[in-house]
PDB file of N, CA and C in Angstrom:
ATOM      1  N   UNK A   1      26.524 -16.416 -33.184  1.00  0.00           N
ATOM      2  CA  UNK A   1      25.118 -16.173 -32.948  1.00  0.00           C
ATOM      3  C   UNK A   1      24.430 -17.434 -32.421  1.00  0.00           C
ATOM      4  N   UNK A   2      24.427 -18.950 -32.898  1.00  0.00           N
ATOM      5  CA  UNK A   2      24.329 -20.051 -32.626  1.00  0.00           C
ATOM      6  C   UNK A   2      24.560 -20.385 -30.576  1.00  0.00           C
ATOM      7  N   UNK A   3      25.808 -20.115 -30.715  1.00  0.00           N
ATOM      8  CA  UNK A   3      25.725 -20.032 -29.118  1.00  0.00           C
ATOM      9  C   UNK A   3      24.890 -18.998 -28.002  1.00  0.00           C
ATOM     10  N   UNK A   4      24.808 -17.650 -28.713  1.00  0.00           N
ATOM     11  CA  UNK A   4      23.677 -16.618 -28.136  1.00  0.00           C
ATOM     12  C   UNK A   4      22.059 -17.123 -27.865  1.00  0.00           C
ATOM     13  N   UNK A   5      21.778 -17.575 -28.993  1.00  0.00           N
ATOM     14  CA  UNK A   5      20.315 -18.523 -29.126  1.00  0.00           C
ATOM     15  C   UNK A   5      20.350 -19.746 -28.639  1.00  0.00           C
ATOM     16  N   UNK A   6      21.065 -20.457 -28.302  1.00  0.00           N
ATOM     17  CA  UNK A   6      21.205 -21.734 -27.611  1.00  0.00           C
ATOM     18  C   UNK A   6      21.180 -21.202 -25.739  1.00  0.00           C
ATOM     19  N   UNK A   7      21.901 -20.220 -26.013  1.00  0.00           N
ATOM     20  CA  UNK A   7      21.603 -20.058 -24.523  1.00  0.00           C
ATOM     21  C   UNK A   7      20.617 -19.664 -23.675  1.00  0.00           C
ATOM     22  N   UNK A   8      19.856 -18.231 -24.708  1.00  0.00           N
ATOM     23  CA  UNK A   8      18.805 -18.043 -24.766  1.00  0.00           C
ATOM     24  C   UNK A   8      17.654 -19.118 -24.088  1.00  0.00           C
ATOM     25  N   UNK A   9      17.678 -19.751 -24.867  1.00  0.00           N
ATOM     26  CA  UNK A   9      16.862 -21.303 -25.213  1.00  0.00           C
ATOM     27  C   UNK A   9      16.463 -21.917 -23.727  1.00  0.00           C
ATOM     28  N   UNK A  10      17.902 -22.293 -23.619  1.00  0.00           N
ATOM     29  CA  UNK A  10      18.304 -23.077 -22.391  1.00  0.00           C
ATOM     30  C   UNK A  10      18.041 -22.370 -20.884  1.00  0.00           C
ATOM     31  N   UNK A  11      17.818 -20.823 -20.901  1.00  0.00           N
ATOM     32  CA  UNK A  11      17.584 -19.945 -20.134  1.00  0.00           C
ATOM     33  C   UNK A  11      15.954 -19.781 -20.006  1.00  0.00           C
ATOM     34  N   UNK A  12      15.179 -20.106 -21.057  1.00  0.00           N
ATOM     35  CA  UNK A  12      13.702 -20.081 -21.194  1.00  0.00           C
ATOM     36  C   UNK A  12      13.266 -21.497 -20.297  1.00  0.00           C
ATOM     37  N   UNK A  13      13.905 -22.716 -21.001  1.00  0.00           N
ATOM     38  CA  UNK A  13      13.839 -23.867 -20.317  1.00  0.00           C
ATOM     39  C   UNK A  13      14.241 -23.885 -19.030  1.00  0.00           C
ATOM     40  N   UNK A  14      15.290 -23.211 -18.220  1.00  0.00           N
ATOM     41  CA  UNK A  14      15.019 -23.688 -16.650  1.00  0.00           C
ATOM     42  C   UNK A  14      14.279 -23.036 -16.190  1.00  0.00           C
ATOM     43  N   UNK A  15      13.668 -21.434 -17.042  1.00  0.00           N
ATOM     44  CA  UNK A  15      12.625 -20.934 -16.178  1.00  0.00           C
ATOM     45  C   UNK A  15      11.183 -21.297 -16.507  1.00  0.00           C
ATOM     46  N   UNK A  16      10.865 -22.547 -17.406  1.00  0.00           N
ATOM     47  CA  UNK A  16       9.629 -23.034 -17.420  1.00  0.00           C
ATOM     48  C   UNK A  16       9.942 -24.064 -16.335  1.00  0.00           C
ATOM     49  N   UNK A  17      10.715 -24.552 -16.434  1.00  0.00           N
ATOM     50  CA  UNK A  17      10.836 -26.159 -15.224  1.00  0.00           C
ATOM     51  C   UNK A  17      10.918 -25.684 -13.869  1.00  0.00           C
ATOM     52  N   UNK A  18      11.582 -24.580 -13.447  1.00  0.00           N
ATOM     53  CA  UNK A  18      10.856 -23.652 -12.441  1.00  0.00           C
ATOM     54  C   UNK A  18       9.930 -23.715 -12.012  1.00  0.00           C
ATOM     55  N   UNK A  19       9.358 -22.892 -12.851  1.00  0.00           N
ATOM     56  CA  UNK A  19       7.840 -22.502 -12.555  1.00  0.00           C
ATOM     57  C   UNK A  19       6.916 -23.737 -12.750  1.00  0.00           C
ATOM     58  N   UNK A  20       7.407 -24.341 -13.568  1.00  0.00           N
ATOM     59  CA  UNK A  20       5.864 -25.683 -13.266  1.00  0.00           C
ATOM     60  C   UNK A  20       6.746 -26.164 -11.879  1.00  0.00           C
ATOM     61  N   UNK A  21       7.701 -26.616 -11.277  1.00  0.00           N
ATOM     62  CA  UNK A  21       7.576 -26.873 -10.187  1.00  0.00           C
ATOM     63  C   UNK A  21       7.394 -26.046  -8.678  1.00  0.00           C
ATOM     64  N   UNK A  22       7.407 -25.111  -9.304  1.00  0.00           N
ATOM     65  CA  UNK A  22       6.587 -23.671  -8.109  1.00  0.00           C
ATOM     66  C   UNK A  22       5.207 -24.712  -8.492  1.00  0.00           C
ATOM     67  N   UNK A  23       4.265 -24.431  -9.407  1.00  0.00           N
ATOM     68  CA  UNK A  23       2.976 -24.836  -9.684  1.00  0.00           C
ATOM     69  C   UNK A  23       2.954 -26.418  -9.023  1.00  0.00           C
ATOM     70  N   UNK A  24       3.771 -27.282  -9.185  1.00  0.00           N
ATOM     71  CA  UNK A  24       3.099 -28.266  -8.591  1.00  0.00           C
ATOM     72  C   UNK A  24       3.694 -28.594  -7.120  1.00  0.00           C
ATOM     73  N   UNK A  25       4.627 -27.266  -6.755  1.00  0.00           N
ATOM     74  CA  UNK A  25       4.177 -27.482  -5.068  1.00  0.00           C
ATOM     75  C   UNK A  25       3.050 -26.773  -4.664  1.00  0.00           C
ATOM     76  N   UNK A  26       2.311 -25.917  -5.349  1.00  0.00           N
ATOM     77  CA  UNK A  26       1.356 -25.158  -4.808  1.00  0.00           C
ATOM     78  C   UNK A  26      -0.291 -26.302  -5.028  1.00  0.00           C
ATOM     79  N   UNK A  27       0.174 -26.628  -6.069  1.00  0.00           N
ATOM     80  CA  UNK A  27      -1.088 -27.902  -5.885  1.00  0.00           C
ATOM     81  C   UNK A  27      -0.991 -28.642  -4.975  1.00  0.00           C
ATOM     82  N   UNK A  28       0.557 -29.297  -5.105  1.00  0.00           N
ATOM     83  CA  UNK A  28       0.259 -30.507  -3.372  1.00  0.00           C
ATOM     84  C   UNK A  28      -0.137 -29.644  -2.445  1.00  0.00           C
ATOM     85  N   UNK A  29       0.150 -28.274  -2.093  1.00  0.00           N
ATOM     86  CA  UNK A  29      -0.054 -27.621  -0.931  1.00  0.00           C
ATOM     87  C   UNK A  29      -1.423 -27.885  -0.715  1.00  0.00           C
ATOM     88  N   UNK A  30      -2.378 -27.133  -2.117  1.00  0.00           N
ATOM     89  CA  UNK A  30      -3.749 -27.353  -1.726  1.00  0.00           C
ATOM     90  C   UNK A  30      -4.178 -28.637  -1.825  1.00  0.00           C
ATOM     91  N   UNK A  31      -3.991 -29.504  -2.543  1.00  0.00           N
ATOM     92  CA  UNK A  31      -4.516 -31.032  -2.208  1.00  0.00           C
ATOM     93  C   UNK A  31      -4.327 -31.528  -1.196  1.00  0.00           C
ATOM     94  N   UNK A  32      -3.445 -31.431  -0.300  1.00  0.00           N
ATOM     95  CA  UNK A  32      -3.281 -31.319   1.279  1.00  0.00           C
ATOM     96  C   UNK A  32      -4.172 -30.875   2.063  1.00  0.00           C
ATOM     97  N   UNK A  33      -4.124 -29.574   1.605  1.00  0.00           N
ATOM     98  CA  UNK A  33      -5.616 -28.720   3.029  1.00  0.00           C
ATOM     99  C   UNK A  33      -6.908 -29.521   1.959  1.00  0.00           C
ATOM    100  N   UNK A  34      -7.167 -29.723   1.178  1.00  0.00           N
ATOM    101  CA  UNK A  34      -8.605 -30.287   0.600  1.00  0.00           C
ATOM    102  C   UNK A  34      -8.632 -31.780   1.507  1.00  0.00           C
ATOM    103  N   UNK A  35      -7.588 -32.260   1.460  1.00  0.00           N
ATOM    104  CA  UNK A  35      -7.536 -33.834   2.092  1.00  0.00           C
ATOM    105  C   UNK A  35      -8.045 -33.437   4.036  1.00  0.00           C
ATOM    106  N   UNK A  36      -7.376 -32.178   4.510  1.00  0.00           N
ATOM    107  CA  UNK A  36      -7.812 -31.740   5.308  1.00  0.00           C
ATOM    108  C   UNK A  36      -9.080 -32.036   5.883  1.00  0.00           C
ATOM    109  N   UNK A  37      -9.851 -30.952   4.918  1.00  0.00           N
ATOM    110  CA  UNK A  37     -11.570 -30.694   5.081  1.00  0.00           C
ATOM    111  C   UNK A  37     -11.691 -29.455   6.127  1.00  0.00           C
ATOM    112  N   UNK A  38     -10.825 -28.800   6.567  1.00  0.00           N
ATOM    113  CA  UNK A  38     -11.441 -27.906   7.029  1.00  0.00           C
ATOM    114  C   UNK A  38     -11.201 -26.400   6.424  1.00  0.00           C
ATOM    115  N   UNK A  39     -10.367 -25.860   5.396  1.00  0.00           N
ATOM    116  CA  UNK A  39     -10.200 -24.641   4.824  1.00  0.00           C
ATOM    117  C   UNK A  39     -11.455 -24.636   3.898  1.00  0.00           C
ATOM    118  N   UNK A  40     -11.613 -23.470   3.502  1.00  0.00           N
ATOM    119  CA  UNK A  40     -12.233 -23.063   2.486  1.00  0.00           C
ATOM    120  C   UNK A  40     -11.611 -23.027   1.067  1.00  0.00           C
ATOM    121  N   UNK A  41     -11.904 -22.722   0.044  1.00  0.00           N
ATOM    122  CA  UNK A  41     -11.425 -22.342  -0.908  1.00  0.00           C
ATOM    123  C   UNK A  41     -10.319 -21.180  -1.241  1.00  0.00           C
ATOM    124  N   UNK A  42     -11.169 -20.605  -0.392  1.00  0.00           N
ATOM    125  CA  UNK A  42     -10.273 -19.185  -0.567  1.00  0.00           C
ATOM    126  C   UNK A  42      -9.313 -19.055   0.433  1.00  0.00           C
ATOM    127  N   UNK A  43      -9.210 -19.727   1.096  1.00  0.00           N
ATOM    128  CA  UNK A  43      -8.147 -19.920   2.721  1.00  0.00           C
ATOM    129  C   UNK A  43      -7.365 -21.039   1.890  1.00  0.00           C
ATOM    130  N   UNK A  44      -7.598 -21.719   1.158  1.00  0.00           N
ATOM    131  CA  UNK A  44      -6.586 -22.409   0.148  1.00  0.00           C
ATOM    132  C   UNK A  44      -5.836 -21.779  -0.823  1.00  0.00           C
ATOM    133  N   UNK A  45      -6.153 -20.664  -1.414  1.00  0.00           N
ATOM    134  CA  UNK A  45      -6.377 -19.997  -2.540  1.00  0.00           C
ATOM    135  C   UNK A  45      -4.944 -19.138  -2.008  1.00  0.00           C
ATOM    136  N   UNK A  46      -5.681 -18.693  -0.866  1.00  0.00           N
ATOM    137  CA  UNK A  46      -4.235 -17.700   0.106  1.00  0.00           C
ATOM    138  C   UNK A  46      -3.639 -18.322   0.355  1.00  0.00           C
ATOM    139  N   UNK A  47      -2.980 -19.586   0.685  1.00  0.00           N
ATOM    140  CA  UNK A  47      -2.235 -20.036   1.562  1.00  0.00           C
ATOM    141  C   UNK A  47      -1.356 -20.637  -0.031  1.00  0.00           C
ATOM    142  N   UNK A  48      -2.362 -21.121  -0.524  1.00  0.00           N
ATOM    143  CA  UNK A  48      -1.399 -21.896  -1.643  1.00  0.00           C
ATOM    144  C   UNK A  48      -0.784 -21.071  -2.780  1.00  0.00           C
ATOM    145  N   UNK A  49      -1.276 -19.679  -2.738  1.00  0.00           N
ATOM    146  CA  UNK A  49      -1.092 -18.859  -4.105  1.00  0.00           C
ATOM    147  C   UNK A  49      -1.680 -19.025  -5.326  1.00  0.00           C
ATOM    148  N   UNK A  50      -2.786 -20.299  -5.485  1.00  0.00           N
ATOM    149  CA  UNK A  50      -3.036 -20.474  -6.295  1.00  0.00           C
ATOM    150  C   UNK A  50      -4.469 -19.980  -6.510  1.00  0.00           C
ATOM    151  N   UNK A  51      -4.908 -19.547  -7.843  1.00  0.00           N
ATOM    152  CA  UNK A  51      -6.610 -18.740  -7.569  1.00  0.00           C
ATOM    153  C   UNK A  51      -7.601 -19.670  -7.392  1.00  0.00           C
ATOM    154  N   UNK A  52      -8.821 -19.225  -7.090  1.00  0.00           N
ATOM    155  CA  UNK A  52      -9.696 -20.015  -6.755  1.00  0.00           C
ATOM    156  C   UNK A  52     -10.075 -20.984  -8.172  1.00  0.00           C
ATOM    157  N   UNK A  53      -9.578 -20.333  -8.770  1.00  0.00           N
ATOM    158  CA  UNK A  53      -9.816 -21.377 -10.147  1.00  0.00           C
ATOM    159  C   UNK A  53      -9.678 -22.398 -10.516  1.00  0.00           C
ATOM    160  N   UNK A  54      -7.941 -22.333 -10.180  1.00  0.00           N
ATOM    161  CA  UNK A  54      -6.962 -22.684 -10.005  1.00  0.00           C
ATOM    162  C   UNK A  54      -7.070 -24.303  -8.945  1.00  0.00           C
ATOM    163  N   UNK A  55      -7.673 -23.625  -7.797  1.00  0.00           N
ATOM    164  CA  UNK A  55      -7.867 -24.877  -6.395  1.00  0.00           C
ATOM    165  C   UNK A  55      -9.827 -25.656  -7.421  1.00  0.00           C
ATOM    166  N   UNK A  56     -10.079 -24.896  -8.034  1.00  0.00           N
ATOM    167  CA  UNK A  56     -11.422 -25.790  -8.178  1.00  0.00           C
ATOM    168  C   UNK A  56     -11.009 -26.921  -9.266  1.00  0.00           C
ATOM    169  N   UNK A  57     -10.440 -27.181  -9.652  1.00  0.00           N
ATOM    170  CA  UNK A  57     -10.039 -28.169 -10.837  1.00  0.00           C
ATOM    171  C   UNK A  57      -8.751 -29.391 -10.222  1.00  0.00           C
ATOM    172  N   UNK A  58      -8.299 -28.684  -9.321  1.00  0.00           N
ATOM    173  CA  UNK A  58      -7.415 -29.435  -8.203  1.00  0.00           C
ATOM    174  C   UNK A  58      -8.883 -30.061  -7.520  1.00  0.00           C
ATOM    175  N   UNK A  59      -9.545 -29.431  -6.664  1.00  0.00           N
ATOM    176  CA  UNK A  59     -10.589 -30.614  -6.000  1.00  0.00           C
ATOM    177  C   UNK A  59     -12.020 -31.518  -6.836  1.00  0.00           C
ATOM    178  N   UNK A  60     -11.480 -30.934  -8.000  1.00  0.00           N
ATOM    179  CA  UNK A  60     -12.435 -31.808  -9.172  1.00  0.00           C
ATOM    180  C   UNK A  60     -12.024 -32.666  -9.517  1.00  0.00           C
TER     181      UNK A  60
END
């Protein structure tokens, strides 16, 4: 059982380290077009996948 839950485990962990690095290419994406100056928010929002919420705390 020890090895079932260890793997488990280890299966949760590469899909968080994943996904935060999905998440922090989608931030450089938008900190990029913000460095820009010419998208909008929401033309960031689309392009980067990330919500407008999401891009307002990135350009804060």
């Amino acid at each position: 059982m020890g090895g079932k839950v260890l793997e488990l485990e280890s299966d949760k962990l590469i899909e968080q380290g994943l996904e935060l690095g999905r998440l922090e290419n989608q931030m450089a994406t938008a900190v990029k077009m913000l460095q820009v100056g010419k998208y909008t928010i929401e033309e960031i929002a689309d392009i980067s996948g990330l919500t407008v919420k999401k891009n307002m705390c990135v350009e804060g």
